[in-house]
PDB file of N, CA and C in Angstrom:
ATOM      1  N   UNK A   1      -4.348 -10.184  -8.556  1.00  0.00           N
ATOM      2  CA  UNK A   1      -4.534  -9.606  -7.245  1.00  0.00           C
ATOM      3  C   UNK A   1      -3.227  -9.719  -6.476  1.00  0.00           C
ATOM      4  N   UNK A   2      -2.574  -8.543  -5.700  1.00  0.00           N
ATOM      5  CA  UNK A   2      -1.980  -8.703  -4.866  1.00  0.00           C
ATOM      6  C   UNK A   2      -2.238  -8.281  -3.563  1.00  0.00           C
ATOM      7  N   UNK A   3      -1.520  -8.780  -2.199  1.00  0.00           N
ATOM      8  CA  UNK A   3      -1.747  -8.838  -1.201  1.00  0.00           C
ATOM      9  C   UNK A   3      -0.128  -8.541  -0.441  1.00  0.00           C
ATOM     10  N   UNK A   4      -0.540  -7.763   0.018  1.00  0.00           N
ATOM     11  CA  UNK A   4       0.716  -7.245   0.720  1.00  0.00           C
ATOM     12  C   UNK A   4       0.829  -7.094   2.462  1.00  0.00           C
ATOM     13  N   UNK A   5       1.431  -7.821   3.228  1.00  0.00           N
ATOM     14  CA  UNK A   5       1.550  -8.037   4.887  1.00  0.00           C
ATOM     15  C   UNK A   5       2.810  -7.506   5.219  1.00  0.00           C
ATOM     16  N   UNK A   6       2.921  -6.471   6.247  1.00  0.00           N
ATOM     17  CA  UNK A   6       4.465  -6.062   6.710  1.00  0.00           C
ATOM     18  C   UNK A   6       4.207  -5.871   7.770  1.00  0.00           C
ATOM     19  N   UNK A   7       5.285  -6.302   8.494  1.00  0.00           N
ATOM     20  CA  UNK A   7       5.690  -5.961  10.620  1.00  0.00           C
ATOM     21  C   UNK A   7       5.494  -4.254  10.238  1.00  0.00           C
ATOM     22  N   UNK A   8       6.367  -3.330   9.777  1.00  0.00           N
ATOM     23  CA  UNK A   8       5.914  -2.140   9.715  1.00  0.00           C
ATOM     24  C   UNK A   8       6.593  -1.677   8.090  1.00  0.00           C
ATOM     25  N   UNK A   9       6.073  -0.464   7.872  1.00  0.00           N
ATOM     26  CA  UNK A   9       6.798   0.217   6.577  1.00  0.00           C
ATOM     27  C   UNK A   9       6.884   1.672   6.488  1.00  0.00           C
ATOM     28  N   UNK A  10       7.806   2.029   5.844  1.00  0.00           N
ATOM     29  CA  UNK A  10       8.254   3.421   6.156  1.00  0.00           C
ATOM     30  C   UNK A  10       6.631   4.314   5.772  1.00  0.00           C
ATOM     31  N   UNK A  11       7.096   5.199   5.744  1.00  0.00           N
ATOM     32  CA  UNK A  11       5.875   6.303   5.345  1.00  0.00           C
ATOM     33  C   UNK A  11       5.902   6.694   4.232  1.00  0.00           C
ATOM     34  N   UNK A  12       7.150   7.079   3.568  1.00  0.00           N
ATOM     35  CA  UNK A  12       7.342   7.046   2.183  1.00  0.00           C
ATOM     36  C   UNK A  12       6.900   5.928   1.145  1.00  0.00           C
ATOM     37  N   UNK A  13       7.272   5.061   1.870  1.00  0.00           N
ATOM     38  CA  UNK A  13       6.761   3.522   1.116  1.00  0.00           C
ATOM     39  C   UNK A  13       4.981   3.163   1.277  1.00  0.00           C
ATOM     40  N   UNK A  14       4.506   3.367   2.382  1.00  0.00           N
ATOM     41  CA  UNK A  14       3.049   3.740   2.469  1.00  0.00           C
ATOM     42  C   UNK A  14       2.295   4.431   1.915  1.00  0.00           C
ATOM     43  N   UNK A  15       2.968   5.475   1.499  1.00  0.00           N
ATOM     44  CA  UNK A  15       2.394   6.483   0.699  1.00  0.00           C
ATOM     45  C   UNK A  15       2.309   6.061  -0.483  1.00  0.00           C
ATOM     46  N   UNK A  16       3.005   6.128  -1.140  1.00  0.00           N
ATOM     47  CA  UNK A  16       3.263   5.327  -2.461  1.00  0.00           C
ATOM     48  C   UNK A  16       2.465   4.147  -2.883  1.00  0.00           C
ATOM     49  N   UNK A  17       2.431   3.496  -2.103  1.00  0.00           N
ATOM     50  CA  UNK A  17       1.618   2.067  -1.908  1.00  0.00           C
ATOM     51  C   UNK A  17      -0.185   2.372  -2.243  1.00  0.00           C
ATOM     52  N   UNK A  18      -0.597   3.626  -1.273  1.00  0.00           N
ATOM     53  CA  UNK A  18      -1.620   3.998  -1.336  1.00  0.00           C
ATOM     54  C   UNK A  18      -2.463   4.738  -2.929  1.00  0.00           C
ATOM     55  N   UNK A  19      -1.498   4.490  -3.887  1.00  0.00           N
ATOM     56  CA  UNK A  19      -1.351   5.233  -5.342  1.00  0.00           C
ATOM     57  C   UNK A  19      -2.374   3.593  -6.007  1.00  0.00           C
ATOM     58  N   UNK A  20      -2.052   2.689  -5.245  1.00  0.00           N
ATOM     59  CA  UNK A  20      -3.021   0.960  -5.840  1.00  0.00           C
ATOM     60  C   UNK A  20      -3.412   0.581  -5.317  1.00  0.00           C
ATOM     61  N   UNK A  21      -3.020   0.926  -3.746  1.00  0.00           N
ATOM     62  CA  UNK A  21      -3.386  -0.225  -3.010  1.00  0.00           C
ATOM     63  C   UNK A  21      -4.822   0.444  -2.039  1.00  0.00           C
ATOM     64  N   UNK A  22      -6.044  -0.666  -1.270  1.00  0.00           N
ATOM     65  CA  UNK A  22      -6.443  -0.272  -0.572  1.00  0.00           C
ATOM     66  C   UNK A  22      -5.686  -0.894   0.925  1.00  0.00           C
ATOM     67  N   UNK A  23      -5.776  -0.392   1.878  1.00  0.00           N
ATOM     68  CA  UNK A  23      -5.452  -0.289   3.430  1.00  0.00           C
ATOM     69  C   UNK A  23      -6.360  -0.802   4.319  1.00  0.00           C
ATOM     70  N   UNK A  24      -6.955  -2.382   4.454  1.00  0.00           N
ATOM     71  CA  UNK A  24      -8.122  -2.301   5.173  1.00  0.00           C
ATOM     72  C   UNK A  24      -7.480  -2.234   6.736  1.00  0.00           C
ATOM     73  N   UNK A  25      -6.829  -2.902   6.952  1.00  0.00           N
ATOM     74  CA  UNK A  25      -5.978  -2.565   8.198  1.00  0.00           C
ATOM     75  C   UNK A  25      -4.809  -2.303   7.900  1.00  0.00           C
ATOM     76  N   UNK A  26      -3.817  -1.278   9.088  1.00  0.00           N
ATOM     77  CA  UNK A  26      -2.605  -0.982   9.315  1.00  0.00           C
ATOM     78  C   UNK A  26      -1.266  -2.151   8.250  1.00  0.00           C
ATOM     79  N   UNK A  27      -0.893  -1.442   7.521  1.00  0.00           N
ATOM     80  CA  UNK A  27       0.381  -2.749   6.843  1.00  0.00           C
ATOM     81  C   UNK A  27      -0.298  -4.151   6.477  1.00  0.00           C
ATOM     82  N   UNK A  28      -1.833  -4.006   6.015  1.00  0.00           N
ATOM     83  CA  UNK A  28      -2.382  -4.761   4.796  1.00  0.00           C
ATOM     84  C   UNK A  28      -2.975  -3.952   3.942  1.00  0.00           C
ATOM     85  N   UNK A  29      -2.295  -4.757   2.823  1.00  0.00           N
ATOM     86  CA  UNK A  29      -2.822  -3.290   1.484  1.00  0.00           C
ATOM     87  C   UNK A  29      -3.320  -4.587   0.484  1.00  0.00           C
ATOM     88  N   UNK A  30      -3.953  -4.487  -0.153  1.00  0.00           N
ATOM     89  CA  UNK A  30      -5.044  -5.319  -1.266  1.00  0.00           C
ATOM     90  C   UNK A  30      -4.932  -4.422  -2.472  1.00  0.00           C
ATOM     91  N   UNK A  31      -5.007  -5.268  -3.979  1.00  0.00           N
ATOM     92  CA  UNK A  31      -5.071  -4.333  -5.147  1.00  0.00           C
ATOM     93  C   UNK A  31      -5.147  -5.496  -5.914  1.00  0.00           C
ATOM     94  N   UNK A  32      -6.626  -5.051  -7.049  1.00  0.00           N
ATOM     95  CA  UNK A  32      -6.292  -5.983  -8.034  1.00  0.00           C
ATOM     96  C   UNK A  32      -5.572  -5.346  -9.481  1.00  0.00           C
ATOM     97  N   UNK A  33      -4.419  -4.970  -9.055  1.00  0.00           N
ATOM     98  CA  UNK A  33      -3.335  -4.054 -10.461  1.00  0.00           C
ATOM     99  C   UNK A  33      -3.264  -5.152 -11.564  1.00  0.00           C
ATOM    100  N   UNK A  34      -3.065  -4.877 -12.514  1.00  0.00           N
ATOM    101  CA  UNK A  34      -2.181  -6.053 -13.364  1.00  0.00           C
ATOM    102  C   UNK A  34      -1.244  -6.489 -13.105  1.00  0.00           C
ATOM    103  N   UNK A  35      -1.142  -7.376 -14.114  1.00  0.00           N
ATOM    104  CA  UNK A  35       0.252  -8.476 -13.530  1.00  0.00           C
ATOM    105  C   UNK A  35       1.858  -7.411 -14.145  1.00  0.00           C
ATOM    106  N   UNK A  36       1.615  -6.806 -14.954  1.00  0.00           N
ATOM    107  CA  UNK A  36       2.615  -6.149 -15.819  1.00  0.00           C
ATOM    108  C   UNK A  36       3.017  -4.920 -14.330  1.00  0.00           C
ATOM    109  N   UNK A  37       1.886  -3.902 -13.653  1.00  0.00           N
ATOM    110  CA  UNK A  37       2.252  -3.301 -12.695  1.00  0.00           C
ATOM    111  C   UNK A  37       2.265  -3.879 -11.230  1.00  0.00           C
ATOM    112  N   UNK A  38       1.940  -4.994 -10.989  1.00  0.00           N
ATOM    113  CA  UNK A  38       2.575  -5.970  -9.587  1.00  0.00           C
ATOM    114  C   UNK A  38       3.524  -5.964  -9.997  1.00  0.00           C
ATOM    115  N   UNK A  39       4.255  -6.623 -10.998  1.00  0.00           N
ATOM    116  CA  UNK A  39       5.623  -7.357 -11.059  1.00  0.00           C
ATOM    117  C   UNK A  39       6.918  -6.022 -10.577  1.00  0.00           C
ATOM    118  N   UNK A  40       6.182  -4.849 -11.052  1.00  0.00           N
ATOM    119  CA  UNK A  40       6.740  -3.381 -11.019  1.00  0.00           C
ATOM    120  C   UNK A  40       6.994  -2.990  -9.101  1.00  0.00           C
ATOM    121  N   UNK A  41       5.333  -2.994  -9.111  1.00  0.00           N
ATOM    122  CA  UNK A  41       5.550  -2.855  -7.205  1.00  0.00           C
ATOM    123  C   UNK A  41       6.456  -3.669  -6.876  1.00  0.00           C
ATOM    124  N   UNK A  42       5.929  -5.083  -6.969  1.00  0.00           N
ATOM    125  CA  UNK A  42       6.476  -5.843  -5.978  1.00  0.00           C
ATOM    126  C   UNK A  42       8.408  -6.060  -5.859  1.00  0.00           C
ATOM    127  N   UNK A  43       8.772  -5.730  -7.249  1.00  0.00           N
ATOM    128  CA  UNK A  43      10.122  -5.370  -7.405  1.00  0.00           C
ATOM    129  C   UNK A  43      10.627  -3.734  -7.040  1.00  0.00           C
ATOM    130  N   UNK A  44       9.981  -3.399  -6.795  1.00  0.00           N
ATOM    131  CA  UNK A  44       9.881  -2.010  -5.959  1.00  0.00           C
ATOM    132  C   UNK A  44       9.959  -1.958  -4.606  1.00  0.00           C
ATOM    133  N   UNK A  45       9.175  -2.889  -4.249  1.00  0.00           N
ATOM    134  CA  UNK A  45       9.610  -2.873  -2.278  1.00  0.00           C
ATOM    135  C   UNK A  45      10.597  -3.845  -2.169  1.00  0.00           C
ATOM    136  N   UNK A  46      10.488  -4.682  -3.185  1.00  0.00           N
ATOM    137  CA  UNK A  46      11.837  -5.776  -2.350  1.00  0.00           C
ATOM    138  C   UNK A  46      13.205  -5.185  -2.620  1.00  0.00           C
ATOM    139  N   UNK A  47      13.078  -4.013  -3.501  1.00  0.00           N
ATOM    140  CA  UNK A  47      14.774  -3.003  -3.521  1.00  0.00           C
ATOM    141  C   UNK A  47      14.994  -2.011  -2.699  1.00  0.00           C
ATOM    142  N   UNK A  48      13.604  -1.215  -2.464  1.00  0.00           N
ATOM    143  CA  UNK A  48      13.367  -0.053  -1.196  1.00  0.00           C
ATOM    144  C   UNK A  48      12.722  -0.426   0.223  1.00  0.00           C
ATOM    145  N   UNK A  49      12.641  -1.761   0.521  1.00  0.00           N
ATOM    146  CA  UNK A  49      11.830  -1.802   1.779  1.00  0.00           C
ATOM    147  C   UNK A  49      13.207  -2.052   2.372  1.00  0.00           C
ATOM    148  N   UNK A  50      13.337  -1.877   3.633  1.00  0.00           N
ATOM    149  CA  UNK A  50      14.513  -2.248   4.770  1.00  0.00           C
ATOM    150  C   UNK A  50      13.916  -3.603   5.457  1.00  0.00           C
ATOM    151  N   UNK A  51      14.796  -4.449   5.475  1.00  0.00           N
ATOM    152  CA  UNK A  51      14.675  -5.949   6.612  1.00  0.00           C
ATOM    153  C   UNK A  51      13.787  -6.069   7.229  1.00  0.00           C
ATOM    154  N   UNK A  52      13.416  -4.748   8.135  1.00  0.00           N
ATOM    155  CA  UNK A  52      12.389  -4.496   9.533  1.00  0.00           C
ATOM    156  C   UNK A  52      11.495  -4.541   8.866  1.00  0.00           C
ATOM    157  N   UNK A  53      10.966  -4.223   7.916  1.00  0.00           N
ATOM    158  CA  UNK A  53       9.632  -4.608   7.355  1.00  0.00           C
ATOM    159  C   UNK A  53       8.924  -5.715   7.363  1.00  0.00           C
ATOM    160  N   UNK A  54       9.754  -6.649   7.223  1.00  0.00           N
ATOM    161  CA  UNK A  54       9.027  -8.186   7.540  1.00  0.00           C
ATOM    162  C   UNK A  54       7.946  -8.406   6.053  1.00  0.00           C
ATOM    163  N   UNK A  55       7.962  -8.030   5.304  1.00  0.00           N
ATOM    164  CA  UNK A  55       7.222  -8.433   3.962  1.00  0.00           C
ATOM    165  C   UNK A  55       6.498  -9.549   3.929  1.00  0.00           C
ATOM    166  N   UNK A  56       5.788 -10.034   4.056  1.00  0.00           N
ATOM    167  CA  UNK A  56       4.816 -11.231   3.155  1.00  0.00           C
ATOM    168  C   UNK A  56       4.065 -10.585   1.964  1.00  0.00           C
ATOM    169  N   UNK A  57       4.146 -10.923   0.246  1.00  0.00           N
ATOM    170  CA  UNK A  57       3.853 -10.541  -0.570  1.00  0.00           C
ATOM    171  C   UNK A  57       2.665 -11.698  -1.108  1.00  0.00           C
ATOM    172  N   UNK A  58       1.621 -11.437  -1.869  1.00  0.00           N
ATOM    173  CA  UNK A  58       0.681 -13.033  -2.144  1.00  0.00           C
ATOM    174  C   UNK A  58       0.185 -11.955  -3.523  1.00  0.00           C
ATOM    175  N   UNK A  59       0.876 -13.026  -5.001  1.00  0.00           N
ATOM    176  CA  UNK A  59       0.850 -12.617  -6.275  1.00  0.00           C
ATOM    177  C   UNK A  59      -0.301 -13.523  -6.275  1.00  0.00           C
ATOM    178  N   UNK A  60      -0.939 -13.771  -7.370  1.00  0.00           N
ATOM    179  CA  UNK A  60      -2.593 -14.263  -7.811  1.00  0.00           C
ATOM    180  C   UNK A  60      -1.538 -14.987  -9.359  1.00  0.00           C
ATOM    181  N   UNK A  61      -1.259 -16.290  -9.484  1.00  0.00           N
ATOM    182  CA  UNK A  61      -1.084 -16.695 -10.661  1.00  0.00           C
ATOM    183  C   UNK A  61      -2.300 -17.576 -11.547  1.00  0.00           C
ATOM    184  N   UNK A  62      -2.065 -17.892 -12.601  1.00  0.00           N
ATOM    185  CA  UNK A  62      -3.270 -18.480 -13.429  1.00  0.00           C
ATOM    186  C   UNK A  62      -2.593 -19.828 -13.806  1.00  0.00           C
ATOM    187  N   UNK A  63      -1.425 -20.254 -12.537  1.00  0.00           N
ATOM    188  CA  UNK A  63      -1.991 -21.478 -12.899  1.00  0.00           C
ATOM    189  C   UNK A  63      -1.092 -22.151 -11.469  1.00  0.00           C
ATOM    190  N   UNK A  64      -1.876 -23.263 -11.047  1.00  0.00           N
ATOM    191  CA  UNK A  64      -1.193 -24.042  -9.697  1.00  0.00           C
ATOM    192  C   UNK A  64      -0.012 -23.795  -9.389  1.00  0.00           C
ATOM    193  N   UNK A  65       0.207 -23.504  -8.001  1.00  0.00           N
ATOM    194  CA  UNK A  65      -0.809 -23.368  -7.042  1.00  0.00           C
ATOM    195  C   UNK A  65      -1.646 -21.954  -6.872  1.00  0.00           C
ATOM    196  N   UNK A  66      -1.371 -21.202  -8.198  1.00  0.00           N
ATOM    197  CA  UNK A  66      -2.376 -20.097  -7.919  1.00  0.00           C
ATOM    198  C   UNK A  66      -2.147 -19.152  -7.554  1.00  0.00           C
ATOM    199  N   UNK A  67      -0.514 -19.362  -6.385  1.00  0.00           N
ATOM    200  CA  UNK A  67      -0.668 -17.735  -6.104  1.00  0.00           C
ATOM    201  C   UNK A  67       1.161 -18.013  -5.852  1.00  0.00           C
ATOM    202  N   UNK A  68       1.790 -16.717  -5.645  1.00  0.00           N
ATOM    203  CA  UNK A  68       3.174 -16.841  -4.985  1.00  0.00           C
ATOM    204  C   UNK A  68       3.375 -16.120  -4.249  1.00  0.00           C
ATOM    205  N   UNK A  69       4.642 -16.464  -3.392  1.00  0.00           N
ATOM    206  CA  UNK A  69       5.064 -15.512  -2.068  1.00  0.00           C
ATOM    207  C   UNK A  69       6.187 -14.889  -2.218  1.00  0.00           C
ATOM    208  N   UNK A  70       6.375 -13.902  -2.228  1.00  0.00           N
ATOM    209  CA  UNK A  70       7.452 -12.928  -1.820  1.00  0.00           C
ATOM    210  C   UNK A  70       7.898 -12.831  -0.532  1.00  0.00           C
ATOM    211  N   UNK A  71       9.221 -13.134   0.217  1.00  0.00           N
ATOM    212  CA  UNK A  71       9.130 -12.608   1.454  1.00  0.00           C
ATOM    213  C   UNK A  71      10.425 -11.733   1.390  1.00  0.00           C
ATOM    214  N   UNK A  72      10.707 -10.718   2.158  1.00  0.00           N
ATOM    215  CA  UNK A  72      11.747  -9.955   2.614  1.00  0.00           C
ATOM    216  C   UNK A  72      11.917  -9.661   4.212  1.00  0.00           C
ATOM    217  N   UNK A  73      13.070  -9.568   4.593  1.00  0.00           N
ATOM    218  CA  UNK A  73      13.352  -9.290   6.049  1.00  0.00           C
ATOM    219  C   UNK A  73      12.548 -10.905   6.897  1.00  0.00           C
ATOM    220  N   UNK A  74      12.164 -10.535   7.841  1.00  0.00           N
ATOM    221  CA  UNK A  74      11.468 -11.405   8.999  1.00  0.00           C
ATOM    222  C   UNK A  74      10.204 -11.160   8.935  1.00  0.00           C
ATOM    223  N   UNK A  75       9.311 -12.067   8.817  1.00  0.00           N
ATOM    224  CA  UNK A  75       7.964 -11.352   8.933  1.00  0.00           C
ATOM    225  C   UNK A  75       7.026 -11.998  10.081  1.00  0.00           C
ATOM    226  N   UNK A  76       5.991 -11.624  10.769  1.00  0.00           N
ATOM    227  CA  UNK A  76       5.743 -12.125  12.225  1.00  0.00           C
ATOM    228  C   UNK A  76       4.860 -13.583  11.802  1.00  0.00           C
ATOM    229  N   UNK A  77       5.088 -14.258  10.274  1.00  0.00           N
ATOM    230  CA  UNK A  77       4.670 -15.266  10.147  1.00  0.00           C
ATOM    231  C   UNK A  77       5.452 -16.331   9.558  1.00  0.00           C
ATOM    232  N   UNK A  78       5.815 -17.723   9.905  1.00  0.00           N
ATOM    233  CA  UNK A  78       6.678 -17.901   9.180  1.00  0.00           C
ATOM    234  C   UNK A  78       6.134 -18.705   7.950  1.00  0.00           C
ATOM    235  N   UNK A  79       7.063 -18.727   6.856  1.00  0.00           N
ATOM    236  CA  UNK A  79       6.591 -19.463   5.418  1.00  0.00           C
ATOM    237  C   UNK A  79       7.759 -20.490   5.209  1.00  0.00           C
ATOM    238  N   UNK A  80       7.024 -21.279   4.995  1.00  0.00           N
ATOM    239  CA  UNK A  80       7.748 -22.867   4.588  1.00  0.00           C
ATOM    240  C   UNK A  80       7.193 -23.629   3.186  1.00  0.00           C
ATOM    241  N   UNK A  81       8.244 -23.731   2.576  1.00  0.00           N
ATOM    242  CA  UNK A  81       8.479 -24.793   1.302  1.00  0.00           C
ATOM    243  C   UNK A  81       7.831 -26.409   1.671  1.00  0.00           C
ATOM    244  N   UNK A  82       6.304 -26.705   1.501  1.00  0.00           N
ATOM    245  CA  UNK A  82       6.141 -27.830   1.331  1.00  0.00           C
ATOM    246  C   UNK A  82       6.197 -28.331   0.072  1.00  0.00           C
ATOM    247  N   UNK A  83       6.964 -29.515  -0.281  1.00  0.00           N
ATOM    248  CA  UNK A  83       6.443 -30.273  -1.994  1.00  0.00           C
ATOM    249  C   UNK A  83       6.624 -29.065  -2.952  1.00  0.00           C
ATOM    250  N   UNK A  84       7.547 -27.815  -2.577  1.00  0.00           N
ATOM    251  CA  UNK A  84       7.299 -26.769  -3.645  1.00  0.00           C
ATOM    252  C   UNK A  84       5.898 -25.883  -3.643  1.00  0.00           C
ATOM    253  N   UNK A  85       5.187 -26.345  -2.478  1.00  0.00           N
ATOM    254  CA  UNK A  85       3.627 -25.402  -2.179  1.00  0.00           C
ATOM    255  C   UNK A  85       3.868 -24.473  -1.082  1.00  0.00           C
ATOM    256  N   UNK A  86       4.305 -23.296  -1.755  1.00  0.00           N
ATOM    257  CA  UNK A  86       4.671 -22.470  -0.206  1.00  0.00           C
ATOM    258  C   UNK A  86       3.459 -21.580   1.095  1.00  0.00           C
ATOM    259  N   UNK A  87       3.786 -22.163   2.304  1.00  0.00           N
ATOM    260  CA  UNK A  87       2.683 -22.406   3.097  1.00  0.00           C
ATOM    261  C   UNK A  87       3.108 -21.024   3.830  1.00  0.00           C
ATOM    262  N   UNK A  88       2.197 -20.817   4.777  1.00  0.00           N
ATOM    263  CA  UNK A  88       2.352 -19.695   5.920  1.00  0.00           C
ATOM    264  C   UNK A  88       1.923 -20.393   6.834  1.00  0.00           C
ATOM    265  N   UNK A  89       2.962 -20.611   8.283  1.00  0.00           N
ATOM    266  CA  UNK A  89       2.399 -21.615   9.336  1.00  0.00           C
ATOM    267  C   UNK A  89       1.834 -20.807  10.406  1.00  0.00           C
ATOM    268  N   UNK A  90       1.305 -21.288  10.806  1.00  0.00           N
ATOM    269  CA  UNK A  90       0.331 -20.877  11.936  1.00  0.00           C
ATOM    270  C   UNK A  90       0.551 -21.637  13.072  1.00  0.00           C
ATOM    271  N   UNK A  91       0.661 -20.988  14.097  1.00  0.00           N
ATOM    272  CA  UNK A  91       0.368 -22.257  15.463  1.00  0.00           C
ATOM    273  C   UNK A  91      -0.639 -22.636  15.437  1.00  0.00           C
ATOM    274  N   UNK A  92      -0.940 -24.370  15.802  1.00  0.00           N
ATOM    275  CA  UNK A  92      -2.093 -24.760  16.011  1.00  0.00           C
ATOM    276  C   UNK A  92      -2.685 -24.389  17.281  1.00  0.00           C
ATOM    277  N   UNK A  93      -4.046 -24.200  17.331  1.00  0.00           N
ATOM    278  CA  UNK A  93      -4.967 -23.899  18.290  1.00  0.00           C
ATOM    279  C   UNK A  93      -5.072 -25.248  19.601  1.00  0.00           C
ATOM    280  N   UNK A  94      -4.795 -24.686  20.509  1.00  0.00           N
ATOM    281  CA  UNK A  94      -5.298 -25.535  21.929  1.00  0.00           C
ATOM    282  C   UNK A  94      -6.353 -25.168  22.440  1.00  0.00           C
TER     283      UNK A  94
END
């Protein structure tokens, strides 16, 4: 399974995207492709996406911790290297 999060993405690149992916909201796209055609996408936007995109990518691996992150450009979340477990931080709630 992949999981794909972007600040924005071209239209060309959307389009394209829409060939695997579903769109439940705006610049989240979901697909369970194989691992042989993720590895294809996901090396596909990180050569054609521009900075402004802000990328967060989430691969599905089969074995701990299970999944990996791709990031490109800035993305409106930030991701941090714990222990080698890469996190997405969140502000805590007040």
């Amino acid at each position: 399974m992949v999981v794909l999060v972007a600040n924005d993405l071209p239209m060309k690149i959307r389009g394209r995207l829409k060939l695997w992916f579903t769109e439940p909201r705006a610049n989240v796209f979901v697909s369970g492709i194989t691992d042989y055609v993720a590895d294809k996408v996901i090396s596909y936007l990180l050569q054609n996406c521009p900075p402004e995109s802000g990328l967060i990518i989430f691969k599905d691996l089969s074995k701990p911790p299970f999944y990996r992150l791709y990031t490109l450009g800035i993305p409106s979340k930030k991701v941090v290297d714990f222990n080698g477990l890469q996190l997405v931080l969140e502000k805590a709630g007040t």
